[in-house]
C-alpha atoms as a PDB file:
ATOM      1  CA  UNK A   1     114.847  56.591  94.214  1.00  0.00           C
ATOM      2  CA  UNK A   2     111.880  57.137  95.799  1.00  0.00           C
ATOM      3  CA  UNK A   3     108.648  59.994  94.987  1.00  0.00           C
ATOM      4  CA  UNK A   4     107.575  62.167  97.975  1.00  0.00           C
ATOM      5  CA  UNK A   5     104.538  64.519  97.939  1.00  0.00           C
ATOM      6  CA  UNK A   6     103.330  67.394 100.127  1.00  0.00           C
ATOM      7  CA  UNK A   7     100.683  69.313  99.936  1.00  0.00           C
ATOM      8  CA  UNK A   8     100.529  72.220  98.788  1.00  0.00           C
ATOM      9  CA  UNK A   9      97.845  75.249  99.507  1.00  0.00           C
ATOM     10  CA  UNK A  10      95.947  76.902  96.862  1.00  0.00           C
ATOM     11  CA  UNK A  11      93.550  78.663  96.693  1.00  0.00           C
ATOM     12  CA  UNK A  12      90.800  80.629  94.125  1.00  0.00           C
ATOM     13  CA  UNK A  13      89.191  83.899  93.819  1.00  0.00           C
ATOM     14  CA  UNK A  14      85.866  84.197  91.281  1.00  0.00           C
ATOM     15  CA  UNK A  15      85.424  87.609  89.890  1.00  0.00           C
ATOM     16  CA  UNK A  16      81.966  88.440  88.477  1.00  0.00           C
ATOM     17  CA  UNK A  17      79.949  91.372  86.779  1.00  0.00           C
ATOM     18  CA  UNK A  18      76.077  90.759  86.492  1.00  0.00           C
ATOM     19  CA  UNK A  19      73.716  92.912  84.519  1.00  0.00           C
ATOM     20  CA  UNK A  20      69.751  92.768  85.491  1.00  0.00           C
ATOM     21  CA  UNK A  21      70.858  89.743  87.875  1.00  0.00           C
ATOM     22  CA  UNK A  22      72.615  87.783  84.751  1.00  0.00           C
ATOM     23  CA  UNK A  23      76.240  86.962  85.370  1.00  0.00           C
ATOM     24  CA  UNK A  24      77.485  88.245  81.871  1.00  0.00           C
ATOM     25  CA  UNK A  25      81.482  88.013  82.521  1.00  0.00           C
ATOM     26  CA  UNK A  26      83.295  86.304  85.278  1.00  0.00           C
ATOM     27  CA  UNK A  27      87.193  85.451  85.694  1.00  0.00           C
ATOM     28  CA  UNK A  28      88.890  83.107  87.958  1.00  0.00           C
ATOM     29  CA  UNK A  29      92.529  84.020  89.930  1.00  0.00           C
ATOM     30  CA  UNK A  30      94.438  81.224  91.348  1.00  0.00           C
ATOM     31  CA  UNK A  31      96.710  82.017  94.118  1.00  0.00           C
ATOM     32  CA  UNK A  32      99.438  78.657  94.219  1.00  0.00           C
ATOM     33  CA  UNK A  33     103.048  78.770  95.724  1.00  0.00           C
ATOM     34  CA  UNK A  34     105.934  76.801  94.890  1.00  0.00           C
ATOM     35  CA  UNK A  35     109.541  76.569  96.369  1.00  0.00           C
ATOM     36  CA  UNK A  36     110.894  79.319  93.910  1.00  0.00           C
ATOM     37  CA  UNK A  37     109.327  82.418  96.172  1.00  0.00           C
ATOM     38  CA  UNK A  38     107.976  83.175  99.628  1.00  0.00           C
ATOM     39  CA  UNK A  39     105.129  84.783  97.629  1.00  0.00           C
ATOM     40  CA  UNK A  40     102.514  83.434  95.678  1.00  0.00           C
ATOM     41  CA  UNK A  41     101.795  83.740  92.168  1.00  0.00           C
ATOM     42  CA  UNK A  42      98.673  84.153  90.524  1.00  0.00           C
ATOM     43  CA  UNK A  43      96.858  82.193  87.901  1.00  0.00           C
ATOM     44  CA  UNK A  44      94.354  84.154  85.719  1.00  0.00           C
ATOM     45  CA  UNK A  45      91.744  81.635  84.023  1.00  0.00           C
ATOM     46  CA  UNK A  46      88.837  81.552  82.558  1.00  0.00           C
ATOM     47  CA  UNK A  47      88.291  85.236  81.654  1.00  0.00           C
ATOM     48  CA  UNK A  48      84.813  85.106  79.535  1.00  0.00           C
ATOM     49  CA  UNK A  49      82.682  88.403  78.453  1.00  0.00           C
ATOM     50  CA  UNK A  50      79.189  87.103  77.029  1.00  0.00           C
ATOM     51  CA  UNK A  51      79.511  87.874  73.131  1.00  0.00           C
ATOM     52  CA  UNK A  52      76.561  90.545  73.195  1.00  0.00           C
ATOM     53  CA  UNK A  53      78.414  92.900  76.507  1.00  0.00           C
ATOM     54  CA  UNK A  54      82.171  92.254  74.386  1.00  0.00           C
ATOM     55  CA  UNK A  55      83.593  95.905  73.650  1.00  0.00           C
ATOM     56  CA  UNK A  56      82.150  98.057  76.607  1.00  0.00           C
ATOM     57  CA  UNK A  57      85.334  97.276  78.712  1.00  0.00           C
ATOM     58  CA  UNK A  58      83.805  94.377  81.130  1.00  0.00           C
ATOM     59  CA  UNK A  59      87.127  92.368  80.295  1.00  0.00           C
ATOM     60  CA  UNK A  60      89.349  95.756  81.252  1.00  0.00           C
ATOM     61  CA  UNK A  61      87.133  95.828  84.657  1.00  0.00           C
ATOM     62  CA  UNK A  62      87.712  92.225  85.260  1.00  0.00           C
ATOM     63  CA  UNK A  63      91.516  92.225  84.789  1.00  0.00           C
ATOM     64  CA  UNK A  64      91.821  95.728  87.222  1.00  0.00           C
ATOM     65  CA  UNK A  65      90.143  93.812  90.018  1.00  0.00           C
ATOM     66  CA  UNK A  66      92.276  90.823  89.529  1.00  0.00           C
ATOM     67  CA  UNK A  67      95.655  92.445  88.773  1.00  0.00           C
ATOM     68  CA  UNK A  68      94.594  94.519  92.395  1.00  0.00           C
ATOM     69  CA  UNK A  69      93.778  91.091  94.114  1.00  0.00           C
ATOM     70  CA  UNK A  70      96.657  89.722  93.081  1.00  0.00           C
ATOM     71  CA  UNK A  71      98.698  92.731  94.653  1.00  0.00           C
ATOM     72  CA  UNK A  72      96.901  92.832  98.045  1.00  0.00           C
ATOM     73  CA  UNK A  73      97.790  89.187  97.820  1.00  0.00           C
ATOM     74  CA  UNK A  74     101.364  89.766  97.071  1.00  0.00           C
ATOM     75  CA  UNK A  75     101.485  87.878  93.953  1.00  0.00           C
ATOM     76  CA  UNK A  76     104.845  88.154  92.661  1.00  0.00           C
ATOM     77  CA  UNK A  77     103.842  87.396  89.209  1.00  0.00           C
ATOM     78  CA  UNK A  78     100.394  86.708  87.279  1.00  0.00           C
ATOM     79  CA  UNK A  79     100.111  83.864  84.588  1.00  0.00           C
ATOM     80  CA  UNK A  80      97.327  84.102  82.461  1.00  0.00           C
ATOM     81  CA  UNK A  81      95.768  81.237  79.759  1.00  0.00           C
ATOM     82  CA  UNK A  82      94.114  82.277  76.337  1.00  0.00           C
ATOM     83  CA  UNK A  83      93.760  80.258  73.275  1.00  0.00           C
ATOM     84  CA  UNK A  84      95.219  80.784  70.085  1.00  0.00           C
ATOM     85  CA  UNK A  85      92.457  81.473  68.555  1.00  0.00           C
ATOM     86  CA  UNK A  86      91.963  84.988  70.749  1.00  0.00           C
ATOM     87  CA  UNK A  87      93.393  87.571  69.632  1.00  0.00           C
ATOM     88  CA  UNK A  88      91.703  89.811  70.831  1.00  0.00           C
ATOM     89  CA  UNK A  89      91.940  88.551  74.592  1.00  0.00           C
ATOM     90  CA  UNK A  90      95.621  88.332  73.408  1.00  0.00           C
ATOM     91  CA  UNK A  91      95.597  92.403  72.446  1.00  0.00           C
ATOM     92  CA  UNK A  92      93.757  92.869  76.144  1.00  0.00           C
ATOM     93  CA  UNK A  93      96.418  91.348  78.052  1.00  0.00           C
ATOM     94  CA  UNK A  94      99.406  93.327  76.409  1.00  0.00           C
ATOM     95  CA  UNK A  95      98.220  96.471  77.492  1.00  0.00           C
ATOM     96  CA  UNK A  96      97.855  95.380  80.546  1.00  0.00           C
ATOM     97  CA  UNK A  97     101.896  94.813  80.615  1.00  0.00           C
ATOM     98  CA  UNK A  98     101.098  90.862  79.945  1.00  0.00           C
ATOM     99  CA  UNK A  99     104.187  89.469  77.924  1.00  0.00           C
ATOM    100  CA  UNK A 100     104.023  85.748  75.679  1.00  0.00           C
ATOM    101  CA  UNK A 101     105.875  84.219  78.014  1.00  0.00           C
ATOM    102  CA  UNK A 102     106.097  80.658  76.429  1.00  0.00           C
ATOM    103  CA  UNK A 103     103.692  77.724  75.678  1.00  0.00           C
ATOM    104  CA  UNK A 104     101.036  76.584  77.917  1.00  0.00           C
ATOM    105  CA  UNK A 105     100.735  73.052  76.876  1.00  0.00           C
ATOM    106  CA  UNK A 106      97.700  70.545  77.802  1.00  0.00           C
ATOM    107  CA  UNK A 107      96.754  66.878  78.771  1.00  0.00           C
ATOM    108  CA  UNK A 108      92.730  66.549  78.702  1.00  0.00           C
ATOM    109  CA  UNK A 109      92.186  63.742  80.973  1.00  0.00           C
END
């Protein structure tokens, strides 16, 4: 038996709102393919309001553009990471449709 590898294309999108020329929320999408589907899929990380703009809907404005980039890019599904400790970010992404899907588990290396 004997491990091949191919490479295989990715790329990111960094979505930003500033205020007085201060980045004060940003998000990142991930667009990655696999052999399951022609079409990409997206990966939603790092989705981070500063704590003194959190509850004036930056967070809502950040997922809209991303759920749309992910469309014009034919995503056929969006994954998206949060904490436990969230709940909040947790409450955001369910009414946006989001659904807990399963575990995301981690190696720090």
């Amino acid at each position: 038996m004997e491990f091949q590898q191919k490479v295989a294309e990715a790329r990111g999108i960094r979505f930003s709102l500033e205020h007085d020329g201060q980045e004060v929320a940003r998000a990142y999408l991930y667009l990655l393919k696999n052999d399951l589907h022609t079409e990409p899929f997206g990966l939603l990380e790092d989705v981070f309001v500063e704590e003194q703009f959190r509850g004036q809907g930056l967070g809502t404005q950040l997922l809209q553009e991303v759920i749309e980039a992910a469309r014009r890019n034919q995503c056929y599904k969006i994954v998206a990471t949060s904490r436990h400790t969230r709940p909040n970010v947790h409450k955001l992404y369910e009414s946006f449709g989001f659904t807990n899907w399963g575990f995301e588990f981690r190696l720090n290396l």
